[in-house]
Protein backbone atom coordinates (compact mmCIF):
# COMPACT_ATOMS: atom_id res chain seq x y z
CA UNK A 1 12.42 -33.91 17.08
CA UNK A 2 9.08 -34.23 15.58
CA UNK A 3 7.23 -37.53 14.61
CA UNK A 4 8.91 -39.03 11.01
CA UNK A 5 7.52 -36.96 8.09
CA UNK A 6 4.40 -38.85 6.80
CA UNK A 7 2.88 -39.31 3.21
CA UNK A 8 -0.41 -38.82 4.34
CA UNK A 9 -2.18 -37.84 7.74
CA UNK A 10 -5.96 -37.25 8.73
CA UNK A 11 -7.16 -33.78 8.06
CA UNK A 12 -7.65 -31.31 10.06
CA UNK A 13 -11.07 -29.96 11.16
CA UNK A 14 -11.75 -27.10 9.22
CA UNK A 15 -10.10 -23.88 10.70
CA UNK A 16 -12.40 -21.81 8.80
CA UNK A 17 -14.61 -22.36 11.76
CA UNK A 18 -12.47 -22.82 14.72
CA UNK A 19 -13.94 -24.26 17.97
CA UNK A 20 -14.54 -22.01 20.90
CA UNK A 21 -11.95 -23.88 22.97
CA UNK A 22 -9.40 -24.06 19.94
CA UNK A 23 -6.96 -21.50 20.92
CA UNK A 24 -5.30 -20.53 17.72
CA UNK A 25 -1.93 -21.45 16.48
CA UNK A 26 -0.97 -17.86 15.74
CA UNK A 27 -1.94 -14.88 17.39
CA UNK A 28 -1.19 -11.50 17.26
CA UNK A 29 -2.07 -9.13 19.60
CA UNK A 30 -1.38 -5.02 18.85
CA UNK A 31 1.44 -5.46 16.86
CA UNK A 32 3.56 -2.35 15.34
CA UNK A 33 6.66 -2.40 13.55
CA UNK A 34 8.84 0.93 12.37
CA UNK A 35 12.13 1.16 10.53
CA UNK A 36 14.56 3.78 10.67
CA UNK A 37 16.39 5.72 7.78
CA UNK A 38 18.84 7.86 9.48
CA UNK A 39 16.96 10.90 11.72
CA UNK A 40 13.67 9.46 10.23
CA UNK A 41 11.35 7.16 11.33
CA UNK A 42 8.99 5.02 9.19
CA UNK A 43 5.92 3.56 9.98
CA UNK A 44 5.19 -0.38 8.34
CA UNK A 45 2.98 -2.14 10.62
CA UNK A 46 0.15 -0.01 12.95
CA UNK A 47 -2.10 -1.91 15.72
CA UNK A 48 -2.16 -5.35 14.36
CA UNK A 49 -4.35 -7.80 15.63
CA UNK A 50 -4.85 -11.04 13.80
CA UNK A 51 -5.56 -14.75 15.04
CA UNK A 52 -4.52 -18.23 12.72
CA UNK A 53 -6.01 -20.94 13.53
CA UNK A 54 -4.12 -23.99 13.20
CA UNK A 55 -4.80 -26.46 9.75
CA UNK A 56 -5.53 -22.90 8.08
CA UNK A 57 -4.51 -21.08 4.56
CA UNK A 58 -4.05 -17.53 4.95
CA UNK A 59 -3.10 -15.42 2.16
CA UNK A 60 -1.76 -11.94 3.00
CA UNK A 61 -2.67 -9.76 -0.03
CA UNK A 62 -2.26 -5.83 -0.62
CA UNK A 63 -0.53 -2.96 -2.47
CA UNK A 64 2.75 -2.82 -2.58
CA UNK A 65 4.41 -1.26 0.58
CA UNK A 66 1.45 -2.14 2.24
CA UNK A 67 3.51 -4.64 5.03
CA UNK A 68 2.81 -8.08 3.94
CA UNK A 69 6.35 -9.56 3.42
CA UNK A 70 7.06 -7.51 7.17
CA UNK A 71 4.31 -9.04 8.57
CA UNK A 72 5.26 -12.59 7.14
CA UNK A 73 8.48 -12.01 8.52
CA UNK A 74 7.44 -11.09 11.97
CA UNK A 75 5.76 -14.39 12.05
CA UNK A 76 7.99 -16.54 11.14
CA UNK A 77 10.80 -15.31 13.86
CA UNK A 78 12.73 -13.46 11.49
CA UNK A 79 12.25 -10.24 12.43
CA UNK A 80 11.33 -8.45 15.93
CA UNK A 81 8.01 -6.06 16.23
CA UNK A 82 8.77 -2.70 17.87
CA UNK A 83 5.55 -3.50 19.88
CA UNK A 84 2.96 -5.98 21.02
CA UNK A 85 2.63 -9.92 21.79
CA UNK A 86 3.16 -12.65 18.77
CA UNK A 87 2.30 -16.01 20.12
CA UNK A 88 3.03 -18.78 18.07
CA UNK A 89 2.31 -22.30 19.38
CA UNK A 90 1.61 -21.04 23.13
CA UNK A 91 5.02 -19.41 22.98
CA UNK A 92 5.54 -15.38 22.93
CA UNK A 93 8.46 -15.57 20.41
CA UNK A 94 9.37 -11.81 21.10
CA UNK A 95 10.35 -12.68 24.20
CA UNK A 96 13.61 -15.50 22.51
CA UNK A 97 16.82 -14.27 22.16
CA UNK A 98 18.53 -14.68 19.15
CA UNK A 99 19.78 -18.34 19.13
CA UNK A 100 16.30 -19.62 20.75
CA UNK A 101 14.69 -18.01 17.90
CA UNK A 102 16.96 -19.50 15.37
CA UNK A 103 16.54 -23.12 17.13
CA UNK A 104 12.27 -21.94 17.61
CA UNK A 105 12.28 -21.50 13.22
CA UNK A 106 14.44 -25.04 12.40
CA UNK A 107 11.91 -26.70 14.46
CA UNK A 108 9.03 -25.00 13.76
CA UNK A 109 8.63 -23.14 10.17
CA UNK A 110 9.36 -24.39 6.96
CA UNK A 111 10.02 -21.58 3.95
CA UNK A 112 8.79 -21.11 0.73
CA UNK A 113 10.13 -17.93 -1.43
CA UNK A 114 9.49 -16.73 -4.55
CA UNK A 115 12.99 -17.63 -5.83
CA UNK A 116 14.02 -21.31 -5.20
CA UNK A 117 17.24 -20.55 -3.52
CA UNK A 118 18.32 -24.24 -4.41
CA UNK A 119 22.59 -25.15 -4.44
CA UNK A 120 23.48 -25.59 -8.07
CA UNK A 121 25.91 -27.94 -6.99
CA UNK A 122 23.49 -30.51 -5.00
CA UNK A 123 21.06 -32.87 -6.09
CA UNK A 124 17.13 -32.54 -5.69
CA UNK A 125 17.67 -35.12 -2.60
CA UNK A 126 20.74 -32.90 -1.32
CA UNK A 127 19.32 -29.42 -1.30
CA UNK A 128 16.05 -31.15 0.38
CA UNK A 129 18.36 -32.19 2.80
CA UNK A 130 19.92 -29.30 3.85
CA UNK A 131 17.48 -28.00 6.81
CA UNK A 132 17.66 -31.98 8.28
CA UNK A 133 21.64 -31.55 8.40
CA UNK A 134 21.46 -29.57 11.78
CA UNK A 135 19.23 -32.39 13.32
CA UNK A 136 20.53 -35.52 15.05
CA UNK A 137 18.95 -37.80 12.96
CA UNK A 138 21.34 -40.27 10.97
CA UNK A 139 22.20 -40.21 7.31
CA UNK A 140 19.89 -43.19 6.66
CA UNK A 141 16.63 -41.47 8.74
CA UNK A 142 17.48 -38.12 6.92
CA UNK A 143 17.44 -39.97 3.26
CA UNK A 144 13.93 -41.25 4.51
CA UNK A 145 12.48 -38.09 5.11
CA UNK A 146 13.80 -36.38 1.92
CA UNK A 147 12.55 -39.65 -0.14
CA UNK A 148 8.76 -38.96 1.22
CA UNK A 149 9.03 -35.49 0.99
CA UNK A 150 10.34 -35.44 -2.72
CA UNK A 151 7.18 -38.29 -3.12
CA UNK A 152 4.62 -36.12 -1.80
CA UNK A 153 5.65 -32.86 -4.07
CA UNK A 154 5.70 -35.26 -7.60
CA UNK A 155 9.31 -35.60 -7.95
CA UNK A 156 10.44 -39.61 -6.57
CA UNK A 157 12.11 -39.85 -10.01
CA UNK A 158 13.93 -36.40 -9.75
CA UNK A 159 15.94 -37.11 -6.68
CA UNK A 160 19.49 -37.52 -8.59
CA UNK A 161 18.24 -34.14 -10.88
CA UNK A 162 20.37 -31.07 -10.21
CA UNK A 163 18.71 -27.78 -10.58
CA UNK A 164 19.41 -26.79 -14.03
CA UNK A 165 18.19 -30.01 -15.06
CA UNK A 166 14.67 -29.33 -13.48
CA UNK A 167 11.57 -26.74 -14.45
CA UNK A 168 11.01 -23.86 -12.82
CA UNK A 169 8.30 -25.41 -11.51
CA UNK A 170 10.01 -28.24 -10.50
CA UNK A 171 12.82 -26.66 -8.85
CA UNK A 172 9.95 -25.00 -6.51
CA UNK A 173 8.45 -28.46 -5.69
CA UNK A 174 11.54 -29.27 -4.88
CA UNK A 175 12.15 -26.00 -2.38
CA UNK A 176 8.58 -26.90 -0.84
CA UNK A 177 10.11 -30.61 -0.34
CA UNK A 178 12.78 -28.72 1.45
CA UNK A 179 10.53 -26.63 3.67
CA UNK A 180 8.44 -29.70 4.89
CA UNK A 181 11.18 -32.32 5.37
CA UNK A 182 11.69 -31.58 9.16
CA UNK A 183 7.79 -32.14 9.42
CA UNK A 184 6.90 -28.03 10.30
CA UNK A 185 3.76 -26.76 12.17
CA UNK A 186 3.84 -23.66 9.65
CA UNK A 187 4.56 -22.89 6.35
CA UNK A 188 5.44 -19.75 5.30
CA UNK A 189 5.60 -18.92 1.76
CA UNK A 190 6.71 -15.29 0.38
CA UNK A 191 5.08 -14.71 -3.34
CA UNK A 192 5.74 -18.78 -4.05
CA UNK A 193 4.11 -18.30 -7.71
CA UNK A 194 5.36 -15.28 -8.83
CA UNK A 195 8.44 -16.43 -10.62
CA UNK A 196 6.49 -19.05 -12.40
CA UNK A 197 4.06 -19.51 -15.78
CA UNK A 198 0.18 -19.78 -14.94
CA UNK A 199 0.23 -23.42 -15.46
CA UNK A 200 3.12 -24.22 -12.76
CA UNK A 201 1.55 -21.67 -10.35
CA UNK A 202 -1.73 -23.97 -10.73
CA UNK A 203 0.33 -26.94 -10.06
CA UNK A 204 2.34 -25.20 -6.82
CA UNK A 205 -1.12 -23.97 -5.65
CA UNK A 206 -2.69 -27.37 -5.62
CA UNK A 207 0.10 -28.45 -4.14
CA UNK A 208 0.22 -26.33 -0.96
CA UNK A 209 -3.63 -26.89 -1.06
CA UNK A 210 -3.03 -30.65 -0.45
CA UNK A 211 -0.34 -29.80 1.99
CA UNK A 212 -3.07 -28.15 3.92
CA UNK A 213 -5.92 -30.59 3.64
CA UNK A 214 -4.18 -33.70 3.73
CA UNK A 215 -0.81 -33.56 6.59
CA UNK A 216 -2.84 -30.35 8.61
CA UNK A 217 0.11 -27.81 7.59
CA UNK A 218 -0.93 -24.14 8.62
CA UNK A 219 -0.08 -22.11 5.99
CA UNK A 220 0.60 -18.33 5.69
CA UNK A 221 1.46 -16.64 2.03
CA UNK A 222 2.30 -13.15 1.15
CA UNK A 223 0.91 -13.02 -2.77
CA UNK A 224 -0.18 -10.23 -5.17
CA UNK A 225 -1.96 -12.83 -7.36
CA UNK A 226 -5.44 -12.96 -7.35
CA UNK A 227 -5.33 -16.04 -8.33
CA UNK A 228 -3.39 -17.37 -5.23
CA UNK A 229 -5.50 -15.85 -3.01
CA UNK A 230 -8.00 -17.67 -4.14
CA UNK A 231 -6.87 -20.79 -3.49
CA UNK A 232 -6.27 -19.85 0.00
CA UNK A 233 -8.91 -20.70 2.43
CA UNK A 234 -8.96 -17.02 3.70
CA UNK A 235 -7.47 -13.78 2.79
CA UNK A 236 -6.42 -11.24 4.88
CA UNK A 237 -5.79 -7.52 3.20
CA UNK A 238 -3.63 -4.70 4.68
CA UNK A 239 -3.44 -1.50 3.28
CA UNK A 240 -0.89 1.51 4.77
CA UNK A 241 0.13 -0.85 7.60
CA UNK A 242 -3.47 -1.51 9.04
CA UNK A 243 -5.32 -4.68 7.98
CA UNK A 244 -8.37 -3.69 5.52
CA UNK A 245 -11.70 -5.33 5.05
CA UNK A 246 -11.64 -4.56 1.33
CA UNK A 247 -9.96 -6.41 -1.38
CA UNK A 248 -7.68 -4.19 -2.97
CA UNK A 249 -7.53 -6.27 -6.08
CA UNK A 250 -11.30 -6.92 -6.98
CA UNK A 251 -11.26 -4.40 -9.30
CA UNK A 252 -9.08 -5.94 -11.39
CA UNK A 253 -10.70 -9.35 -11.62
């Protein structure tokens, strides 16, 4: 079980610039990923090769069909690549069967989605404490955590709010509450603005931002906003399943 989730924590050296002996927190090594449709084979993911250093902000941008959310998903132990090492933490996570991997994500990533994906029928404190109910900690050390997490997203005074009585923007802070409760090494956050007006995306953006600088969360996001990328430390684009040096988007600035 990791340390008790903390309101604040010293930043991280910048992993902009990662040390020579700093191996990185994700790395991926030749990576290739197919689906099938019947007879027919098709091609998501070609050759990927990509390193994350930990403490970094990584947005995955590109045209639609383009592999991000497959890529994202490959990371965070979801799915399986047809081909190629993923490292995550010093551990090869192609190599866990099912249940390992399942134990290897509640201990390890927390998830942000575009949709909030909150129970109607809990409480801001209850749906945050949803991931912490397949821990041993006790009801009392699990109301702690969700207390500081709901303090360090904005909502303290929201915790008896159900989710029709909260913003769309609020009901994300309160899925990000969720996703950081059981204190995660990675965040991984699928389109997290793109349900949301331009001012609440500002607000979520900061948010993660702070996530970043101030408790050292890595941090990878699939976006098609321009806007999110920037707030990113570094973007990444793929194009046709191969990762692209050129922004796809700046032409539309």
């Amino acid at each position: 079980m990791p340390p008790p989730l903390r309101a604040s924590s010293p930043a991280l050296p910048d992993a902009t610039a990662p040390t020579a002996e700093a191996a990185p927190l994700v790395s991926l090594r030749h990576l290739s990923k197919s689906y099938r449709r019947g007879a027919q084979v098709v091609p998501v993911l070609d050759d990927i090769t990509l390193d994350i250093a930990a403490g970094d902000f990584v947005a995955l941008m590109g045209p639609s069909g383009s592999g991000k959310s497959t890529l994202l998903n490959l990371i965070a132990g979801i799915d399986k690549p047809d081909s190629g090492e993923l490292i995550v933490g010093g551990i090869d996570i192609t190599q866990l069967g099912e249940g390992e991997l399942a134990d290897w994500r509640a201990r390890n990533v927390g998830f942000i989605f575009q949709f909030y994906n909150l129970m109607p029928v809990l409480d801001a404190i209850e749906n945050v404490e949803l991931p912490l109910l397949l821990t041993n900690l006790s009801r009392a050390e699990r109301r702690a955590r969700c207390e500081t997490a709901l303090a360090l997203v904005g909502l303290a005074d929201r915790a008896k709010h159900f989710p029709n009585e909260l913003s769309g923007g609020q009901q994300q802070r309160v899925a990000i509450a969720r996703a950081i409760v059981t204190d995660p090494v990675l965040l991984i956050c699928d389109e997290p603005t793109g349900d949301l007006d331009r001012q609440s995306a500002a607000d979520v953006l900061k948010m993660l931002g702070e996530l970043n600088a101030t408790l050292g969360k890595t941090i990878v996001m699939v976006t098609h906003d321009p806007r999110a990328g920037d707030a990113a430390r570094r973007t990444t684009y793929l194009d046709k399943g191969r990762l692209s040096g050129e922004n796809p988007f700046a032409a539309h600035r």
